[in-house]
C-alpha atoms as a PDB file:
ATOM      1  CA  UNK A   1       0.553  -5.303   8.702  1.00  0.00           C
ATOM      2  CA  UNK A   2      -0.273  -2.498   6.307  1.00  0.00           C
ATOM      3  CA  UNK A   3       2.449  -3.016   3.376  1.00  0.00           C
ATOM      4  CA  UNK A   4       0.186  -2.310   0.932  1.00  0.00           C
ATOM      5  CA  UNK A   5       1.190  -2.007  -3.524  1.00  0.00           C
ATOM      6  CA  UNK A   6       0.604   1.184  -5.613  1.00  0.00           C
ATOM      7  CA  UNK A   7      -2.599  -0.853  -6.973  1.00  0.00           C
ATOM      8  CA  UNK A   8      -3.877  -1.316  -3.748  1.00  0.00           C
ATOM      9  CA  UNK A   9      -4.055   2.480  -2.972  1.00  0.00           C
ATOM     10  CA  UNK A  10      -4.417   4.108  -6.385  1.00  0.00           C
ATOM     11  CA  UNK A  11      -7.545   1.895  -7.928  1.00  0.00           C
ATOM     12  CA  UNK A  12      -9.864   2.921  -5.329  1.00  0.00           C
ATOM     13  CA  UNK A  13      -8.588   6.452  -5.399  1.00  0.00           C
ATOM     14  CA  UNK A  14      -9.817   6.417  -9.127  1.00  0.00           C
ATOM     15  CA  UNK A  15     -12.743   5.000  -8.166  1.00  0.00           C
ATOM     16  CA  UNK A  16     -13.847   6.616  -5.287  1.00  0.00           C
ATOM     17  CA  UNK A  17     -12.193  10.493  -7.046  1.00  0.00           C
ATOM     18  CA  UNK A  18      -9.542  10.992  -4.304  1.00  0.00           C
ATOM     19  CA  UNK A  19      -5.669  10.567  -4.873  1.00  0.00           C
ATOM     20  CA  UNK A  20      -3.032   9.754  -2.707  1.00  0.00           C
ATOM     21  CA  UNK A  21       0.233  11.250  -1.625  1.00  0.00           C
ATOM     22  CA  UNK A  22       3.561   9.916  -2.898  1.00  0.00           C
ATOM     23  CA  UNK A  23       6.129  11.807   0.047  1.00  0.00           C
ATOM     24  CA  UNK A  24       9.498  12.246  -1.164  1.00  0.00           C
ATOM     25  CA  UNK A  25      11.490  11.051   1.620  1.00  0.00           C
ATOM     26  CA  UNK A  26      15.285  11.946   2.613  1.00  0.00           C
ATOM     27  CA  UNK A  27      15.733   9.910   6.162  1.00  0.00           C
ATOM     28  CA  UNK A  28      14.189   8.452   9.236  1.00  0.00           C
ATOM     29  CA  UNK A  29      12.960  11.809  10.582  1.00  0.00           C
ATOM     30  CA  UNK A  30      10.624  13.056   7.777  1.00  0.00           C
ATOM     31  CA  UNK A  31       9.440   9.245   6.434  1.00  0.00           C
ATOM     32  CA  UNK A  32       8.407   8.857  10.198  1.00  0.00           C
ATOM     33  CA  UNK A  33       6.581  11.984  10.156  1.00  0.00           C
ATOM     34  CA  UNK A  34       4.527  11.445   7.049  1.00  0.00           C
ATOM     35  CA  UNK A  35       3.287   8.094   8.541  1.00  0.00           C
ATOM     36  CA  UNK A  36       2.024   9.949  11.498  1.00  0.00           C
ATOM     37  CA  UNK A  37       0.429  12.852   9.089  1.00  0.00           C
ATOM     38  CA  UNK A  38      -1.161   9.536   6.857  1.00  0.00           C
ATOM     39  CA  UNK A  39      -2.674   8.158  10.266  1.00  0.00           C
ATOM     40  CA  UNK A  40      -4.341  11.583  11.775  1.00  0.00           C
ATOM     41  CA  UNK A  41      -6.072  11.885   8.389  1.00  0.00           C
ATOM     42  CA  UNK A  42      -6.451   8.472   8.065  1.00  0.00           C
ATOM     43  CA  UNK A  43      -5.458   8.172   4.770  1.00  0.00           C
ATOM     44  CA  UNK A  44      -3.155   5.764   2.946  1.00  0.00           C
ATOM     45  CA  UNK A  45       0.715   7.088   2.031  1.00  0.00           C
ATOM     46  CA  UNK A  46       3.090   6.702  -0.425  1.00  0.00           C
ATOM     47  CA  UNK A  47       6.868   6.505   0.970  1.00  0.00           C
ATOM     48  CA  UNK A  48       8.910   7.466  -1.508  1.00  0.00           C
ATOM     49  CA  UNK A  49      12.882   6.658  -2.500  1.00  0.00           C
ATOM     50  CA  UNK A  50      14.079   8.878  -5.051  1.00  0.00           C
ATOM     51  CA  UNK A  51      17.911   9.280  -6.305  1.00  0.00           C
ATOM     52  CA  UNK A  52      18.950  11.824  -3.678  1.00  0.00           C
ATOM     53  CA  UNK A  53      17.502   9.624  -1.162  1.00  0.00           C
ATOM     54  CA  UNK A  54      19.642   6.256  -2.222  1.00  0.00           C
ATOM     55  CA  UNK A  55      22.706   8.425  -2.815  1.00  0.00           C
ATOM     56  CA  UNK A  56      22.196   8.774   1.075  1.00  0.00           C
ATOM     57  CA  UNK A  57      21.340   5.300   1.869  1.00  0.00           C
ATOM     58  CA  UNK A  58      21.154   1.880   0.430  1.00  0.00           C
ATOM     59  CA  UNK A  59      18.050   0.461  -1.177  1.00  0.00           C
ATOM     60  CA  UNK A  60      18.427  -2.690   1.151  1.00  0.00           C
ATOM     61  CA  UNK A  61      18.093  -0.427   4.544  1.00  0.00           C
ATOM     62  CA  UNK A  62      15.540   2.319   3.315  1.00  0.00           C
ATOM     63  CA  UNK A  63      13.407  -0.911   2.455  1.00  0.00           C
ATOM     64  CA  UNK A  64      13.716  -2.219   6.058  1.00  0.00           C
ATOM     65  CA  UNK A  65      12.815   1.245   6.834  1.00  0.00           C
ATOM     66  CA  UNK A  66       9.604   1.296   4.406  1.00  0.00           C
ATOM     67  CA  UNK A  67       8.228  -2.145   6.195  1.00  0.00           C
ATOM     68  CA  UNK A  68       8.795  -1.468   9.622  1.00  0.00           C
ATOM     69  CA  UNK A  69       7.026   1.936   9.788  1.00  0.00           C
ATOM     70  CA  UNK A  70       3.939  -0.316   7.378  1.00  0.00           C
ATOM     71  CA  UNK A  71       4.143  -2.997  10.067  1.00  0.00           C
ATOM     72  CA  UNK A  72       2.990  -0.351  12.611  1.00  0.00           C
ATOM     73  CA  UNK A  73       0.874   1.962  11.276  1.00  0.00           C
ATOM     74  CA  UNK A  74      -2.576   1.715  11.329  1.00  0.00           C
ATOM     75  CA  UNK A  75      -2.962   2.876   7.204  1.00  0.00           C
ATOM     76  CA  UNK A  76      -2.054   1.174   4.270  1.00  0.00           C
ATOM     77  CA  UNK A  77       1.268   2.333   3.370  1.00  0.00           C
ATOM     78  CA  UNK A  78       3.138   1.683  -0.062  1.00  0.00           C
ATOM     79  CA  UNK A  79       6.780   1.016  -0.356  1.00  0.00           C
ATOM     80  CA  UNK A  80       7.827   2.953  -3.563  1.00  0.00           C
ATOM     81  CA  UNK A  81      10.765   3.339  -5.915  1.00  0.00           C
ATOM     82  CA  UNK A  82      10.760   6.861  -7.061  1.00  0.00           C
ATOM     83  CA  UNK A  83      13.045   7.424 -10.281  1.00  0.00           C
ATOM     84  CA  UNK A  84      14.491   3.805 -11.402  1.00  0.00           C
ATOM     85  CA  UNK A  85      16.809   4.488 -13.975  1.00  0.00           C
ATOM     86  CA  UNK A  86      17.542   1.081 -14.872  1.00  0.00           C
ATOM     87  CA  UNK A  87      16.464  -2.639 -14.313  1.00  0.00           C
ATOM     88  CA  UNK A  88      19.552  -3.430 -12.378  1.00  0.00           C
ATOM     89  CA  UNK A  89      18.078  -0.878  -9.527  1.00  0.00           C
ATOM     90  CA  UNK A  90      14.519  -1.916  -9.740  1.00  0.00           C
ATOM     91  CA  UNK A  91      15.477  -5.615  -9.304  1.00  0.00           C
ATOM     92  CA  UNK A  92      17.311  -4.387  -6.349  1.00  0.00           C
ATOM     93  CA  UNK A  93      14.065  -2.521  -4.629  1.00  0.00           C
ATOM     94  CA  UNK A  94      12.176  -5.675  -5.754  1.00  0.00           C
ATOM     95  CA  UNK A  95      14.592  -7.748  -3.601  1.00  0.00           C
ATOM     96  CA  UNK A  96      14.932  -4.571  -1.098  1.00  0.00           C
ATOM     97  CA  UNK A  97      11.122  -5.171  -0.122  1.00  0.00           C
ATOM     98  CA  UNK A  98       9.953  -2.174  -1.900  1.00  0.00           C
ATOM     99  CA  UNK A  99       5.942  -3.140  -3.251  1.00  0.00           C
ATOM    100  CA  UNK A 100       5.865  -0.594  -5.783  1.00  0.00           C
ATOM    101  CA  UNK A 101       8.906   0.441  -8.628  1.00  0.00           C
ATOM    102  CA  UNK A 102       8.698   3.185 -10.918  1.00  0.00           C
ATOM    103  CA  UNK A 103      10.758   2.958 -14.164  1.00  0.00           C
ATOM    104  CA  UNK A 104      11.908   6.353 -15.560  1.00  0.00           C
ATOM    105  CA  UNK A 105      12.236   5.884 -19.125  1.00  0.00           C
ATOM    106  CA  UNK A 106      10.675   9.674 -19.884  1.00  0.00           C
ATOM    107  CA  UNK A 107      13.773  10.914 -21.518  1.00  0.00           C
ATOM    108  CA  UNK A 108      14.294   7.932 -23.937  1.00  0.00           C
ATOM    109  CA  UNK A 109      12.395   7.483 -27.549  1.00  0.00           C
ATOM    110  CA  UNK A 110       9.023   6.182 -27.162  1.00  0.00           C
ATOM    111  CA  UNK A 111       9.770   2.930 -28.073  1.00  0.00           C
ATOM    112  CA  UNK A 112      12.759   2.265 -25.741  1.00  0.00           C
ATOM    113  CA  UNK A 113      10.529   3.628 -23.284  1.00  0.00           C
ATOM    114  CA  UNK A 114       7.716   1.358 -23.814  1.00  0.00           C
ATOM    115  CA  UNK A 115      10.018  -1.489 -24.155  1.00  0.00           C
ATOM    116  CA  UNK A 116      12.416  -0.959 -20.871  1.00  0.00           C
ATOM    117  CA  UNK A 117       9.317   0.176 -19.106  1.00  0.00           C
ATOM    118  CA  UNK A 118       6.913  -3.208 -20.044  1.00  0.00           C
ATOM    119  CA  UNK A 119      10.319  -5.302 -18.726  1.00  0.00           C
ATOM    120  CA  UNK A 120       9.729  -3.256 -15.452  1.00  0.00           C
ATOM    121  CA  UNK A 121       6.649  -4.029 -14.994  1.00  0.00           C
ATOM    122  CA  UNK A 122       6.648  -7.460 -15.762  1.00  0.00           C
ATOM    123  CA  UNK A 123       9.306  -8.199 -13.372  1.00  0.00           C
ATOM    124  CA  UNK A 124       7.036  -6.006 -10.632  1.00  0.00           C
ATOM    125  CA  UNK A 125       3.960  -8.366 -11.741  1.00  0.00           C
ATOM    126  CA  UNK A 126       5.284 -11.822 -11.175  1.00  0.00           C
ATOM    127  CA  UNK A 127       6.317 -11.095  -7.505  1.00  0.00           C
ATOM    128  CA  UNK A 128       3.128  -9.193  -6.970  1.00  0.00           C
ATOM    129  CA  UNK A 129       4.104  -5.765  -6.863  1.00  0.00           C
ATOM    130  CA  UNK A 130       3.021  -2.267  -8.879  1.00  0.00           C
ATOM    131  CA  UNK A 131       5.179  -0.376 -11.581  1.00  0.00           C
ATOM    132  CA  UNK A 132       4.385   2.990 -12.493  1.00  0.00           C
ATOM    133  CA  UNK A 133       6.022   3.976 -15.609  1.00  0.00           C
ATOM    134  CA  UNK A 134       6.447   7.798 -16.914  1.00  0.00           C
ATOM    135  CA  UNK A 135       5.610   9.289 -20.568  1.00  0.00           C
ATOM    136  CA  UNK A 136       6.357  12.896 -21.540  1.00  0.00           C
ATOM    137  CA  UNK A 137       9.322  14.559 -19.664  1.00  0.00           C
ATOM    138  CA  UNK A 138       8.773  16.821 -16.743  1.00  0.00           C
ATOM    139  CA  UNK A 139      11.530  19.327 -16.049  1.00  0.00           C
ATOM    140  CA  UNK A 140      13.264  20.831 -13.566  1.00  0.00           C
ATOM    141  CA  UNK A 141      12.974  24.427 -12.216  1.00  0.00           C
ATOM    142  CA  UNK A 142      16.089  26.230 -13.065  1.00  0.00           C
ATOM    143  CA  UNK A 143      17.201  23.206 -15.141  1.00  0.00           C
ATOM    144  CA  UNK A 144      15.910  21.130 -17.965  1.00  0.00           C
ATOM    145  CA  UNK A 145      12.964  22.071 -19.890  1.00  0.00           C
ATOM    146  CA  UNK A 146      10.107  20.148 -19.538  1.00  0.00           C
ATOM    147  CA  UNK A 147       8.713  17.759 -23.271  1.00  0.00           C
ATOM    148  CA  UNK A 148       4.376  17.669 -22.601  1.00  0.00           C
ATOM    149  CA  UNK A 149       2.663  14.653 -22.989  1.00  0.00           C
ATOM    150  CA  UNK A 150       1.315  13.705 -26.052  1.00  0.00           C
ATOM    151  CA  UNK A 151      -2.061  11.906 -25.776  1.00  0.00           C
ATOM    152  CA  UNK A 152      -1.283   9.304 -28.543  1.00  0.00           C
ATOM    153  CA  UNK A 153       1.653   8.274 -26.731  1.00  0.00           C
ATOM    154  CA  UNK A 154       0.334   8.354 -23.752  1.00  0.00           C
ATOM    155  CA  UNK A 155      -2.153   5.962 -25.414  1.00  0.00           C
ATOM    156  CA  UNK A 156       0.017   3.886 -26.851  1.00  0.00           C
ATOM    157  CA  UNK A 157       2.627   3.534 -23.926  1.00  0.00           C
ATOM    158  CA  UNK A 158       0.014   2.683 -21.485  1.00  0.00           C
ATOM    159  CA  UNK A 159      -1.565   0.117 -23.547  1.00  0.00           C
ATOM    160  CA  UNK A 160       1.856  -1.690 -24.386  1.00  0.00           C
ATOM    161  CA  UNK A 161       4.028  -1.760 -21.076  1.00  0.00           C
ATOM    162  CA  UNK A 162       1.202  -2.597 -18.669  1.00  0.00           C
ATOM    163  CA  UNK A 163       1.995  -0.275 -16.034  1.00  0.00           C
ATOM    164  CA  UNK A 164      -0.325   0.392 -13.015  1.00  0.00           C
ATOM    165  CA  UNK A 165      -0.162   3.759 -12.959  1.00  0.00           C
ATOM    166  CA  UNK A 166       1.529   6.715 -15.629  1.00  0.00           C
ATOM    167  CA  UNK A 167       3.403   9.750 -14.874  1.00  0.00           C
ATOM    168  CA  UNK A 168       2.512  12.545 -17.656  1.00  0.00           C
ATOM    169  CA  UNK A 169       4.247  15.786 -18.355  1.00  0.00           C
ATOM    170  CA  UNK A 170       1.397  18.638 -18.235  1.00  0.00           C
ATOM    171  CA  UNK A 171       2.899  21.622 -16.783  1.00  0.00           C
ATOM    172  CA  UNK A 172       4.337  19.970 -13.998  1.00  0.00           C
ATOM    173  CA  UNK A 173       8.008  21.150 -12.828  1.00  0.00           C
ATOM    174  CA  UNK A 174      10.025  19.550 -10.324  1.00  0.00           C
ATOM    175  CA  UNK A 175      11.182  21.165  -7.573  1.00  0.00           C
ATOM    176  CA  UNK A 176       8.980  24.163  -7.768  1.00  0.00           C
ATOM    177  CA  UNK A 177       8.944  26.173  -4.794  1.00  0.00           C
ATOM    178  CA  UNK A 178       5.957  28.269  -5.271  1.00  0.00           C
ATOM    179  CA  UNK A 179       2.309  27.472  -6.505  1.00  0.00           C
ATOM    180  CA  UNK A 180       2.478  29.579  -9.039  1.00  0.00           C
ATOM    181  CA  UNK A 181       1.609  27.594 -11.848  1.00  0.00           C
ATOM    182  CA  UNK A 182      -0.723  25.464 -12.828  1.00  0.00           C
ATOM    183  CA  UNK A 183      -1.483  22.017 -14.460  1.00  0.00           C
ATOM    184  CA  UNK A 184      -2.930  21.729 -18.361  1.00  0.00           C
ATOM    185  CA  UNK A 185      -6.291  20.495 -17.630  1.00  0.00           C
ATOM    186  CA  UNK A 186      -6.884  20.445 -21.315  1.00  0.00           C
ATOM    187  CA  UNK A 187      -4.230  18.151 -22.112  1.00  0.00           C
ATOM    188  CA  UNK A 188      -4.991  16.101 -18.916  1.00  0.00           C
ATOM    189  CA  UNK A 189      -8.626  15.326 -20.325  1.00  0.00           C
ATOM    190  CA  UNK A 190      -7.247  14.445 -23.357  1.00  0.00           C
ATOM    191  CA  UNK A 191      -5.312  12.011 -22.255  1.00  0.00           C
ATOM    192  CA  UNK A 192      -8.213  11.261 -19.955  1.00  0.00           C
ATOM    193  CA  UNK A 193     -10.031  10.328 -22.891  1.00  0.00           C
ATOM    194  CA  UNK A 194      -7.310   7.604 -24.587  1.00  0.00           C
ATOM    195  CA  UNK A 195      -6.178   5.501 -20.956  1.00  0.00           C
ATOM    196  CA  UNK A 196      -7.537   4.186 -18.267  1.00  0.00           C
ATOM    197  CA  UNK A 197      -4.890   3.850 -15.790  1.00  0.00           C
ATOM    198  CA  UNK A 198      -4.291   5.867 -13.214  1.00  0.00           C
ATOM    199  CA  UNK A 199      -2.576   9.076 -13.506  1.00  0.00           C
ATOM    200  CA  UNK A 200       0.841  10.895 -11.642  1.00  0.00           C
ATOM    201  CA  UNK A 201       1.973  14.246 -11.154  1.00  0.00           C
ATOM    202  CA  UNK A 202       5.311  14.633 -10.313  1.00  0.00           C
ATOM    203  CA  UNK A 203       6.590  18.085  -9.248  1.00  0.00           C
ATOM    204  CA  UNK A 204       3.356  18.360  -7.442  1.00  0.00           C
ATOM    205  CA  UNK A 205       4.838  21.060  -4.879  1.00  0.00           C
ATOM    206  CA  UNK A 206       4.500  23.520  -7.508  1.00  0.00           C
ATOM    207  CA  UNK A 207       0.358  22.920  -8.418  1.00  0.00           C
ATOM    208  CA  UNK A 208      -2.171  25.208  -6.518  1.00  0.00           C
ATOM    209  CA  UNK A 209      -3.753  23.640  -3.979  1.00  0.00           C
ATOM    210  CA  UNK A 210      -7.227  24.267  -4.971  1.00  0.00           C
ATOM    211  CA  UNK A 211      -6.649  23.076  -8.637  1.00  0.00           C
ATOM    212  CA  UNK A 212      -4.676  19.669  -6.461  1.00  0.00           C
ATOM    213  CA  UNK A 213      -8.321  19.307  -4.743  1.00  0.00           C
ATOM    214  CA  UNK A 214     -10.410  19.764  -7.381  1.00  0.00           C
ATOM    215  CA  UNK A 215      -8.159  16.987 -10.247  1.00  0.00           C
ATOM    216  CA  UNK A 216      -8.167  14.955  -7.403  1.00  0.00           C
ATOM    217  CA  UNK A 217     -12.140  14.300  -7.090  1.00  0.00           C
ATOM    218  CA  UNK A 218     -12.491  14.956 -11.059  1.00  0.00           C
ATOM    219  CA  UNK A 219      -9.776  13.533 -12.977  1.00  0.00           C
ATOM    220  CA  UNK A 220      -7.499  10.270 -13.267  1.00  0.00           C
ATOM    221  CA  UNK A 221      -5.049  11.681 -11.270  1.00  0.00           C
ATOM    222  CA  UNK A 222      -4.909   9.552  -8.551  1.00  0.00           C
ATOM    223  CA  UNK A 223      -1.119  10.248  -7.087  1.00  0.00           C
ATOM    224  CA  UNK A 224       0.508  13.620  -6.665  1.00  0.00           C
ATOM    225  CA  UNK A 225       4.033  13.475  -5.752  1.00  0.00           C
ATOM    226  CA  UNK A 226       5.203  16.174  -3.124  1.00  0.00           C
ATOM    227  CA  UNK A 227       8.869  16.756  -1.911  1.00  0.00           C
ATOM    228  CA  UNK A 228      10.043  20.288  -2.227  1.00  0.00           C
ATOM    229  CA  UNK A 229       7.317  21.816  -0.104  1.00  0.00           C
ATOM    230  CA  UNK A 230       8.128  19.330   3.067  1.00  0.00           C
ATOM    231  CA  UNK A 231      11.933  19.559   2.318  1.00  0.00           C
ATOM    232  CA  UNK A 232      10.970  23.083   3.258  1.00  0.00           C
ATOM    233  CA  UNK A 233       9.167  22.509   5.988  1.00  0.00           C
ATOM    234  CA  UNK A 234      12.067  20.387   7.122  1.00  0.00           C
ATOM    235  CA  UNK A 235      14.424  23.019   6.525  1.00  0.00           C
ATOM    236  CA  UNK A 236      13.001  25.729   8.765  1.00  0.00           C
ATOM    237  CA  UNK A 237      12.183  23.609  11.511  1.00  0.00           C
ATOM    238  CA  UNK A 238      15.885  22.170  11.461  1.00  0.00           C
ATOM    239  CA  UNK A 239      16.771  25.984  11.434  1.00  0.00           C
ATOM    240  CA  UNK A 240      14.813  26.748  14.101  1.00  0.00           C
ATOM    241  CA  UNK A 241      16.018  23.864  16.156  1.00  0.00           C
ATOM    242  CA  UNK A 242      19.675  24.580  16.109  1.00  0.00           C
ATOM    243  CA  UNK A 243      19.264  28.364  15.755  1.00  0.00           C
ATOM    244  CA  UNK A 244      17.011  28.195  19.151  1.00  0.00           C
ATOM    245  CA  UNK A 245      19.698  26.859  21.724  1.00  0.00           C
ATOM    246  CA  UNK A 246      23.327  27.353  19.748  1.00  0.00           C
ATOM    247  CA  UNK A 247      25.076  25.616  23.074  1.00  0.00           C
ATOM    248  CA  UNK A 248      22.594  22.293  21.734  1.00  0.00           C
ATOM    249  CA  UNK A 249      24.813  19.635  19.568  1.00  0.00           C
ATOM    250  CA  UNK A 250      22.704  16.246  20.497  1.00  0.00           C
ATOM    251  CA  UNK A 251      21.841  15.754  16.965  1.00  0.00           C
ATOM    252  CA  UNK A 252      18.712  12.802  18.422  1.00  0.00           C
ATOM    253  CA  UNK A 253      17.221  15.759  20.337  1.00  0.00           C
ATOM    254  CA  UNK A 254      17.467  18.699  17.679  1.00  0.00           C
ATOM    255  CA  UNK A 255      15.780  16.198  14.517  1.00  0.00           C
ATOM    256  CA  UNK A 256      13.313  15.827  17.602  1.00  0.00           C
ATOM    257  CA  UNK A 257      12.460  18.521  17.080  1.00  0.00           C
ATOM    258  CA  UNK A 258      11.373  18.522  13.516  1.00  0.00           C
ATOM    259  CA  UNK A 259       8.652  15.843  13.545  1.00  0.00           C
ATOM    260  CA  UNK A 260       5.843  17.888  14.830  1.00  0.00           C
ATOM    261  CA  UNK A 261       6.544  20.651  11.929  1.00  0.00           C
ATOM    262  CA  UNK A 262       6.890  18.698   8.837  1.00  0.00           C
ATOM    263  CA  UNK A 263       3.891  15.869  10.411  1.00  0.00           C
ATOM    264  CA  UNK A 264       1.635  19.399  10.561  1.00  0.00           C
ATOM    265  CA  UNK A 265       2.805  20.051   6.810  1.00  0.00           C
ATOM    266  CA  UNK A 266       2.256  16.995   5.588  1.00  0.00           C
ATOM    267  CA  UNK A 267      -1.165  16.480   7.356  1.00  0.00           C
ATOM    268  CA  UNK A 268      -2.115  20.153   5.385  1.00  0.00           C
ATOM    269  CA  UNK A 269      -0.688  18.134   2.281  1.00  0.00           C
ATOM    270  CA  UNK A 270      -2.768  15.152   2.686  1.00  0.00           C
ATOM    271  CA  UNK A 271      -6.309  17.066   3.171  1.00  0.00           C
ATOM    272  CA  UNK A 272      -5.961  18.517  -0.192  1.00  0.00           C
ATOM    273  CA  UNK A 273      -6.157  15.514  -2.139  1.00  0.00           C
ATOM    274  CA  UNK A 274      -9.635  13.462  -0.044  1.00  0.00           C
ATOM    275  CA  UNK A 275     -11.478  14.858  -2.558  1.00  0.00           C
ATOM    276  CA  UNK A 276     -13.911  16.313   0.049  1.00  0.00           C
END
């Protein structure tokens, strides 16, 4: 069995200067594939639930899901609440299976935040799980602005909720189909300089690859999350199945057909953070 907590993957990622993936996943076909990708590169994974993934399916089931592709793979694999907006739901992952909850407090006041965040995590601690808490907002593209980090907070947040690892809002945008951007390295080291937990970028679709390589072997980042990039990947290779024989309406053999595309996309995603 490979079940393995967000501590388990992330503290010898700092460590060792690697990071590890946190895949968003949306069903059976792409969490599947990212567990393949994890084991070519034999690297651990992060599966990931956010809130368009439980509007699809129930915590209880996508936890069954999360343990029975750890109980076969040959990597450690972490069972991760993306996006808890409240305890109610992280109790329920806790009960769900899930090893690892992350508490989104990142548009509340700083103390609420520390506060709602530090009951998180103490509820994750005494059954022996991780929390991974969030300070500074990160945006949306097309949507909500994003509010930066502020390294006092950041400081202050870590040191009072206990959390195992911290999101952090440093030019990160979710959903960001294009690498055009970049991350605040400034503002990253500064923050560098006030915590010593391990470090999350969310949104990480949108960060260049080469500046994803180098934080990864230089910085406290230790987990980049990725979705929109292998929703993509998804996408087109759904398109091309259907689009390839129109007569075709066995929906078991056209997902099929997607497992070798987004398990090649996520295996380019994974290289990029060994910090080789």
């Amino acid at each position: 069995m490979t079940l393995a907590t967000l501590s388990d993957v992330l503290q010898p990622a700092l460590a060792n200067g690697y990071a590890v993936a946190g895949l968003v996943t949306l069903g059976w076909e792409d969490m599947r594939a990212y567990v393949d990708a994890a084991e070519a590169e034999q690297v651990p994974v992060i599966l990931q639930a956010g809130p368009s993934c439980r509007a699809h399916t129930p915590l209880p089931v996508l936890g069954k899901m999360f343990r029975h592709l750890a109980d076969h793979a040959g990597v450690s694999v972490v069972a991760h609440l993306d996006h808890g907006y409240t305890f109610e739901e992280c109790k329920i992952a806790l009960d769900s299976g899930f090893t690892s909850l992350m508490y989104d407090g990142s548009r509340k006041p700083l103390q609420q935040n520390i506060d709602e965040t530090a009951a998180v995590a103490e509820l994750a601690h005494a059954a022996g799980i991780s929390c991974e808490g969030e300070i500074g907002f990160v945006g949306y593209s097309g949507g909500e602005g994003s509010n930066g980090t502020d390294p006092r907070e950041a400081e202050a947040f870590a040191h009072h909720t206990g959390v195992d690892a911290m999101a952090i809002s440093v030019g990160n945008v979710h959903l960001q189909q294009d690498r055009e951007g970049g991350l605040d390295e400034a503002r990253i080291a500064a923050i560098e300089a006030v915590t010593k937990v391990p470090l999350v970028i969310h949104g990480g679709s949108g960060v260049p690859v080469d500046q994803r390589r180098r934080l990864s072997k230089n910085s406290a980042i230790c987990k980049f999350n990725i979705g929109t990039e292998l929703r993509m990947a998804f996408g087109a290779a759904l398109r091309e199945a259907v689009n390839k024989d129109p007569g075709r309406f066995d929906r078991v053999a056209i997902l099929k057909d997607t497992l070798d595309p987004v398990e090649a996309a996520a295996r380019t995603v994974l290289q990029s953070f060994k910090g080789e």
